[in-house]
PDB file of N, CA and C in Angstrom:
ATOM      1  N   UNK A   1      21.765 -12.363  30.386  1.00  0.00           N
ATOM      2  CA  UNK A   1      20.479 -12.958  30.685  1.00  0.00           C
ATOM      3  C   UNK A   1      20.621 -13.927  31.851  1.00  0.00           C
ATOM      4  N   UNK A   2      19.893 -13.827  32.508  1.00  0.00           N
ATOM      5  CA  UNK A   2      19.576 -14.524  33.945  1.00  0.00           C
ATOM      6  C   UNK A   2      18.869 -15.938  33.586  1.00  0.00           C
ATOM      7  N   UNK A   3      19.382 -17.353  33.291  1.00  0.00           N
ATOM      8  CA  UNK A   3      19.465 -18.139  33.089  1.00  0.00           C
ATOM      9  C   UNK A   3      18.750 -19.113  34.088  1.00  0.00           C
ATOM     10  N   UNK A   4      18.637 -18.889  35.464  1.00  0.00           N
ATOM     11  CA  UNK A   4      18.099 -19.263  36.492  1.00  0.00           C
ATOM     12  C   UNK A   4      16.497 -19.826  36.657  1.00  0.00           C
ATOM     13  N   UNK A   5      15.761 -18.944  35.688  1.00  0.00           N
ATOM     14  CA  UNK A   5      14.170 -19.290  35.269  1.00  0.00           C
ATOM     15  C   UNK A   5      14.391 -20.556  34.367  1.00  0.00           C
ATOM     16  N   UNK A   6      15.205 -20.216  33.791  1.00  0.00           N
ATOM     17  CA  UNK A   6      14.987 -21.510  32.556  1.00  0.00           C
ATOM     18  C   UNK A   6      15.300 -22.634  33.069  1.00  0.00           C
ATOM     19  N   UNK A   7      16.698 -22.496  33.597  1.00  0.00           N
ATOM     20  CA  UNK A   7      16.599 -24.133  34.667  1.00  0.00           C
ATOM     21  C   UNK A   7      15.515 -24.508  35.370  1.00  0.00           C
ATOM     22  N   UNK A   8      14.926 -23.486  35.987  1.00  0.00           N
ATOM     23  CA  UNK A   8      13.788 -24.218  37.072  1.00  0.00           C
ATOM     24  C   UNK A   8      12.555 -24.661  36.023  1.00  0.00           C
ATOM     25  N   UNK A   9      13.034 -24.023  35.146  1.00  0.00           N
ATOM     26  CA  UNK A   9      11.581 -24.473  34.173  1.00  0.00           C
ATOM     27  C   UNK A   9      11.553 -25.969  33.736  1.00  0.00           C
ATOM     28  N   UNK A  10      13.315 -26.039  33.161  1.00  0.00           N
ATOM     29  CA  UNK A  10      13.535 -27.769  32.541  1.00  0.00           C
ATOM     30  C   UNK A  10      13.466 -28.424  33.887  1.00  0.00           C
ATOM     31  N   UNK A  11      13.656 -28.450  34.687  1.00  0.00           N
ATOM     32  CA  UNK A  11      13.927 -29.220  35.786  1.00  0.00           C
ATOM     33  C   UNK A  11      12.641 -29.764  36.318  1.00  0.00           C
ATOM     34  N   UNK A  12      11.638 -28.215  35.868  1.00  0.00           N
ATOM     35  CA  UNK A  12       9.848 -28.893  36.314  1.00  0.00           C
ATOM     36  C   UNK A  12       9.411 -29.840  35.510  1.00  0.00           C
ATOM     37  N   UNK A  13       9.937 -29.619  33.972  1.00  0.00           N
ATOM     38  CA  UNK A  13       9.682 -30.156  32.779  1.00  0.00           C
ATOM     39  C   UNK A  13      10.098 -31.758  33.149  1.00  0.00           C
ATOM     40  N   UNK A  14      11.476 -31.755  33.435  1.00  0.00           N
ATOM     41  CA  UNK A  14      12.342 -33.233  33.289  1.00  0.00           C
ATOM     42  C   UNK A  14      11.332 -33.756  34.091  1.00  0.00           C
ATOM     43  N   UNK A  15      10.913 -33.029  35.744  1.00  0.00           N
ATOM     44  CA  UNK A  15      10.583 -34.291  36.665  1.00  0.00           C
ATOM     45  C   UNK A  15       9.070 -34.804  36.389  1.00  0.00           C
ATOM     46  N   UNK A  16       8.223 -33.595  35.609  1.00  0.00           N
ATOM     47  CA  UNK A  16       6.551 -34.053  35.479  1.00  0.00           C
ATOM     48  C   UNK A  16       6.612 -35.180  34.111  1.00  0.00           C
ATOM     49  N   UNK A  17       7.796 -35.341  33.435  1.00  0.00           N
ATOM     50  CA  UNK A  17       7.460 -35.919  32.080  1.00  0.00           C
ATOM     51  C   UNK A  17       8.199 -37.448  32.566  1.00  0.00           C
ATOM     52  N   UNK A  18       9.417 -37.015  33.645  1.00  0.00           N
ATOM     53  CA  UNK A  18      10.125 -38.777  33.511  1.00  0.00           C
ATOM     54  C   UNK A  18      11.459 -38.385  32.562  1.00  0.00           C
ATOM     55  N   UNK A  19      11.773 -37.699  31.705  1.00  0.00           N
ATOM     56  CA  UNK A  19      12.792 -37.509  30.615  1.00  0.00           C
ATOM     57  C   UNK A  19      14.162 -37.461  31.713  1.00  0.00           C
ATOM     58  N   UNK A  20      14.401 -38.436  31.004  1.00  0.00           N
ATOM     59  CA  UNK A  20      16.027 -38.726  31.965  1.00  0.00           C
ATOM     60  C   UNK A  20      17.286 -37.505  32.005  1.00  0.00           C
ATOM     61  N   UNK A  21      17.167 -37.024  30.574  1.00  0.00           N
ATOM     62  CA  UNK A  21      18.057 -35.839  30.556  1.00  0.00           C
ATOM     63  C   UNK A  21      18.287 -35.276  29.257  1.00  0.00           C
ATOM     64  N   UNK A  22      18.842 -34.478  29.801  1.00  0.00           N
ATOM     65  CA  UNK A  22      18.907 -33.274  28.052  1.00  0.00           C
ATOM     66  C   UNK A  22      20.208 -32.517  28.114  1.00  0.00           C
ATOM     67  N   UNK A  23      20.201 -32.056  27.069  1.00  0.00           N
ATOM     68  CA  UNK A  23      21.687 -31.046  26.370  1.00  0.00           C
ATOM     69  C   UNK A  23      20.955 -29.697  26.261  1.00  0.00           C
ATOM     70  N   UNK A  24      21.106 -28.968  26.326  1.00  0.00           N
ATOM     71  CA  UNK A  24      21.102 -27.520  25.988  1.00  0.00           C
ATOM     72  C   UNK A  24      21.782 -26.568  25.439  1.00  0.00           C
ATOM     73  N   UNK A  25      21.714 -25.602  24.425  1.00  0.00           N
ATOM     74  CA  UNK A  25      22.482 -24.942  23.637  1.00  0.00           C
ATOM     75  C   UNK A  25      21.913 -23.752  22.960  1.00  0.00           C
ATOM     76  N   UNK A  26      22.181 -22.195  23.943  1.00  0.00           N
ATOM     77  CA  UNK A  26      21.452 -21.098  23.357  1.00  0.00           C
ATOM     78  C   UNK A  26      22.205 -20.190  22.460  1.00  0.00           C
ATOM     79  N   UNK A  27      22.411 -19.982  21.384  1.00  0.00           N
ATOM     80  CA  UNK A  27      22.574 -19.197  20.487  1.00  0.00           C
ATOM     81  C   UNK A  27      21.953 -17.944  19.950  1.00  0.00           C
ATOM     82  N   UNK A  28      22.671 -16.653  20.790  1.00  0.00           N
ATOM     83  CA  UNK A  28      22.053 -15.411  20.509  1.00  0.00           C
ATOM     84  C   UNK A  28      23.260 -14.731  19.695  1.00  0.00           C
ATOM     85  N   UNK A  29      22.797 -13.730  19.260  1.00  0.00           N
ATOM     86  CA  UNK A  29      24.097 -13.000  17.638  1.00  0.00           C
ATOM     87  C   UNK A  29      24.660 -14.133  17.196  1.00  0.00           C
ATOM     88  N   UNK A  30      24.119 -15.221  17.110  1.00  0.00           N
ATOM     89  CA  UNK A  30      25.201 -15.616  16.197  1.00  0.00           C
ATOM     90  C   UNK A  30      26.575 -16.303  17.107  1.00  0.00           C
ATOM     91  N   UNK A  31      26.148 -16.019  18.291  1.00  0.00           N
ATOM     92  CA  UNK A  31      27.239 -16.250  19.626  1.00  0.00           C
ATOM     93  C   UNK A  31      26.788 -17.170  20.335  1.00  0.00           C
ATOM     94  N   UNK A  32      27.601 -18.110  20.828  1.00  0.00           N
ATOM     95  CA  UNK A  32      27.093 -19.803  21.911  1.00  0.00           C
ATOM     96  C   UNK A  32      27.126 -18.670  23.427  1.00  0.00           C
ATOM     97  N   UNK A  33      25.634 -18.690  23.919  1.00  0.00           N
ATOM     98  CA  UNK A  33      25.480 -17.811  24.645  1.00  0.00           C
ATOM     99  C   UNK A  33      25.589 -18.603  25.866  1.00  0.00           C
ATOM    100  N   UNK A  34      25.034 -19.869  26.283  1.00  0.00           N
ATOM    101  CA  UNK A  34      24.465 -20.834  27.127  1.00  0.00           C
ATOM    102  C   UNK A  34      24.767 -22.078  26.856  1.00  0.00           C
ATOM    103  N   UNK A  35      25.323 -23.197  27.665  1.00  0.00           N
ATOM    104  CA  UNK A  35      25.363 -24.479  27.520  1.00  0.00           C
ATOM    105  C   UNK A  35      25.249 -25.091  28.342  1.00  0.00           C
ATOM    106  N   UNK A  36      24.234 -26.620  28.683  1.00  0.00           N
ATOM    107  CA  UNK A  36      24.328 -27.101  29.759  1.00  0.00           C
ATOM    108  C   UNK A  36      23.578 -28.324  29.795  1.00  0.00           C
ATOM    109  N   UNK A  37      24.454 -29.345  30.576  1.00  0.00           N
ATOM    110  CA  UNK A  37      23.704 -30.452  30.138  1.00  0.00           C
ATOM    111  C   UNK A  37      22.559 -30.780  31.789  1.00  0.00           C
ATOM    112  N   UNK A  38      21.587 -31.389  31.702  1.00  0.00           N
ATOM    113  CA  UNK A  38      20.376 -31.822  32.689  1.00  0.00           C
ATOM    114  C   UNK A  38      19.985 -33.415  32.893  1.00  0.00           C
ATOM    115  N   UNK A  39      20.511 -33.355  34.427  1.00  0.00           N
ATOM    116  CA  UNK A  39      20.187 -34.665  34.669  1.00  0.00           C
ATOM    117  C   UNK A  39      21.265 -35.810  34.207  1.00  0.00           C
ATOM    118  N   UNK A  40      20.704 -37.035  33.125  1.00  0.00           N
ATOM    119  CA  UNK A  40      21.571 -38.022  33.383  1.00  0.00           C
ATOM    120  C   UNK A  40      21.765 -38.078  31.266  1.00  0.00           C
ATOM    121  N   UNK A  41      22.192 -38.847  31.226  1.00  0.00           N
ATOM    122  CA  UNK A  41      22.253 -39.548  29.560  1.00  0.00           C
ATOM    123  C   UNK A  41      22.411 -40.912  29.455  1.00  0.00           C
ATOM    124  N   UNK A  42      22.836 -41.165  30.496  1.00  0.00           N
ATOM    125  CA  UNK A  42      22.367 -43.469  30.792  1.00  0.00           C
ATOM    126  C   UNK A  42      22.572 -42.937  32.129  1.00  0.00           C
ATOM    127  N   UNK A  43      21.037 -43.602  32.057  1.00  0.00           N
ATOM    128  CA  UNK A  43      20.307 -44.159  33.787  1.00  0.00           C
ATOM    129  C   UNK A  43      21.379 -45.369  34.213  1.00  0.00           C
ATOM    130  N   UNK A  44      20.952 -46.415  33.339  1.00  0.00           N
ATOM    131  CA  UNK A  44      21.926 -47.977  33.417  1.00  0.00           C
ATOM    132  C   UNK A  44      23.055 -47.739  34.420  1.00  0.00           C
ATOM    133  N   UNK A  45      23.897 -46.006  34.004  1.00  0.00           N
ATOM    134  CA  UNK A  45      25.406 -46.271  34.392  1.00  0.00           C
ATOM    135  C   UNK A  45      25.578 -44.802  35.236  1.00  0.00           C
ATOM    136  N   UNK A  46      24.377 -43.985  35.219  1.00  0.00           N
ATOM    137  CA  UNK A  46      24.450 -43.166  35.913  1.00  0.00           C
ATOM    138  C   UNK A  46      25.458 -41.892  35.557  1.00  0.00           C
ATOM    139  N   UNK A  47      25.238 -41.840  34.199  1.00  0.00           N
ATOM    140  CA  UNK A  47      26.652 -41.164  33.375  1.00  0.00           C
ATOM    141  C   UNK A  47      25.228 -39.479  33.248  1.00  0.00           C
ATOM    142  N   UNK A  48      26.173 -38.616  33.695  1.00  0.00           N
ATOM    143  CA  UNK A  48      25.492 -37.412  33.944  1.00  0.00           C
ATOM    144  C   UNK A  48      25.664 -36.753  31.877  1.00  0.00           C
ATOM    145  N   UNK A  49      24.212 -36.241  31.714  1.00  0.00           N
ATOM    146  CA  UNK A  49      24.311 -35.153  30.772  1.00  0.00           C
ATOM    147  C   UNK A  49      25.261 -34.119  30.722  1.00  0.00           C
ATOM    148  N   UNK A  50      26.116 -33.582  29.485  1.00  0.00           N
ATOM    149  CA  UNK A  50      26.837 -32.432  29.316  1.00  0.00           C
ATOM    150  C   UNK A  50      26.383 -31.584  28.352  1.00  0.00           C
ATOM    151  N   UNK A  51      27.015 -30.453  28.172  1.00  0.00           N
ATOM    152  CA  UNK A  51      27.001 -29.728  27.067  1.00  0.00           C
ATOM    153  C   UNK A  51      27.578 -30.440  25.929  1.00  0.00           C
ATOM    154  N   UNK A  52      28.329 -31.119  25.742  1.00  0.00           N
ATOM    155  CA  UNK A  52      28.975 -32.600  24.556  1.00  0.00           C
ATOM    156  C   UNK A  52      28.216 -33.550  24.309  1.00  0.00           C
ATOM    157  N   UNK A  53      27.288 -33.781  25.142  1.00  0.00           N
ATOM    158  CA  UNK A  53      26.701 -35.519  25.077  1.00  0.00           C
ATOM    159  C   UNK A  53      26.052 -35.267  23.376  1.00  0.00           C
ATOM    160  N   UNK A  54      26.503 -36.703  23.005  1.00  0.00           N
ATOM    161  CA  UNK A  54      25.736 -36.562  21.727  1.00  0.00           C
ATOM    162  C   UNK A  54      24.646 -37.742  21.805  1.00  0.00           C
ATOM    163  N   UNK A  55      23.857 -37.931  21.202  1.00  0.00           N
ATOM    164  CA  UNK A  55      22.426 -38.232  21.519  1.00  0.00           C
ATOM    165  C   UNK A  55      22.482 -39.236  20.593  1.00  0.00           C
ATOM    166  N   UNK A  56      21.474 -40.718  20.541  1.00  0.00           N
ATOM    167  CA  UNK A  56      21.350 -41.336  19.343  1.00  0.00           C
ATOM    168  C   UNK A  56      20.273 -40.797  18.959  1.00  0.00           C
ATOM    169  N   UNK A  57      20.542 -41.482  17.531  1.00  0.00           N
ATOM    170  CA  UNK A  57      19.290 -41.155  16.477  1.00  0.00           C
ATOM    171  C   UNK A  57      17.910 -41.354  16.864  1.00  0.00           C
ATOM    172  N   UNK A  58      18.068 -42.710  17.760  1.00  0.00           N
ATOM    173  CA  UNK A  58      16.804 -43.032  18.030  1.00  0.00           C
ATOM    174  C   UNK A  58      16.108 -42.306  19.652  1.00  0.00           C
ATOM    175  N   UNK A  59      16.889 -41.953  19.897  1.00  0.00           N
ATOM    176  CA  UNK A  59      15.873 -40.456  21.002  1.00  0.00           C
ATOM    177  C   UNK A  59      15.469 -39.489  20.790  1.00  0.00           C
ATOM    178  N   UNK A  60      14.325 -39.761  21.582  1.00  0.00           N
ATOM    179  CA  UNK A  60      13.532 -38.247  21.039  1.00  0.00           C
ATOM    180  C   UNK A  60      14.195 -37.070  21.350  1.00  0.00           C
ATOM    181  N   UNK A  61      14.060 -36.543  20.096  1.00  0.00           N
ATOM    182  CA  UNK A  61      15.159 -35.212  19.617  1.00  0.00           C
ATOM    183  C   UNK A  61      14.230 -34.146  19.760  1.00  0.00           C
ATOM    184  N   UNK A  62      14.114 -32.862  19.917  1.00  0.00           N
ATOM    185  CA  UNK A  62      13.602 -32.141  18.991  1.00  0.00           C
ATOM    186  C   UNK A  62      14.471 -30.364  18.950  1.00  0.00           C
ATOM    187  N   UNK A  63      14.431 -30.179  17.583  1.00  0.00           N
ATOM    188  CA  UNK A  63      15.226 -28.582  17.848  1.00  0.00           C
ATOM    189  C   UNK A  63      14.223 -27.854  17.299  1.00  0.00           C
ATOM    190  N   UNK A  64      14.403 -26.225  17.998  1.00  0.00           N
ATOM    191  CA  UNK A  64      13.531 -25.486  17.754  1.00  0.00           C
ATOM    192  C   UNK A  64      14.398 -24.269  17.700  1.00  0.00           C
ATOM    193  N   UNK A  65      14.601 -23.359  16.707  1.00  0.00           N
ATOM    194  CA  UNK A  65      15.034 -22.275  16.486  1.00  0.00           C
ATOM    195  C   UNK A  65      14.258 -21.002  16.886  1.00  0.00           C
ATOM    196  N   UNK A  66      14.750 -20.115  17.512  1.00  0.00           N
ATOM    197  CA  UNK A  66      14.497 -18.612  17.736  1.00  0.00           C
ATOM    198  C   UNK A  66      15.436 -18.026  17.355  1.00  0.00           C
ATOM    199  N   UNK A  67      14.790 -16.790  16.950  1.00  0.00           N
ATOM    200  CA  UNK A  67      15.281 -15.180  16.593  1.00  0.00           C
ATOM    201  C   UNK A  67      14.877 -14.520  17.047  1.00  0.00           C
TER     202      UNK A  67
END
């Protein structure tokens, strides 16, 4: 899968909303298909998002499952 739409999509997403940055993680069969982190995870220090960053409790989270 050509992955390329979906970035340009979060990237429209990150810059119209302000959201500093995000993690990403696609899971197809059952298999880690996609990973990638967007943008930053502290502005303060300029510390870039990964596929690892773990998030506090208190940011807005949200997961959404497909099949």
């Amino acid at each position: 899968m050509d992955y390329g739409m979906l970035e340009s999509f979060i990237f429209e997403k990150i810059s119209k909303t302000h959201l500093p940055g995000l993690s990403l993680a696609i899971v197809e069969n059952g298999e880690l298909a996609y990973t990638k982190g967007f943008c930053f995870r502290d502005l303060e220090y300029g510390l870039r998002a990964t596929p690892e960053t773990l998030y506090g409790v208190g940011s807005q989270s949200l997961l959404r499952l497909y099949q």
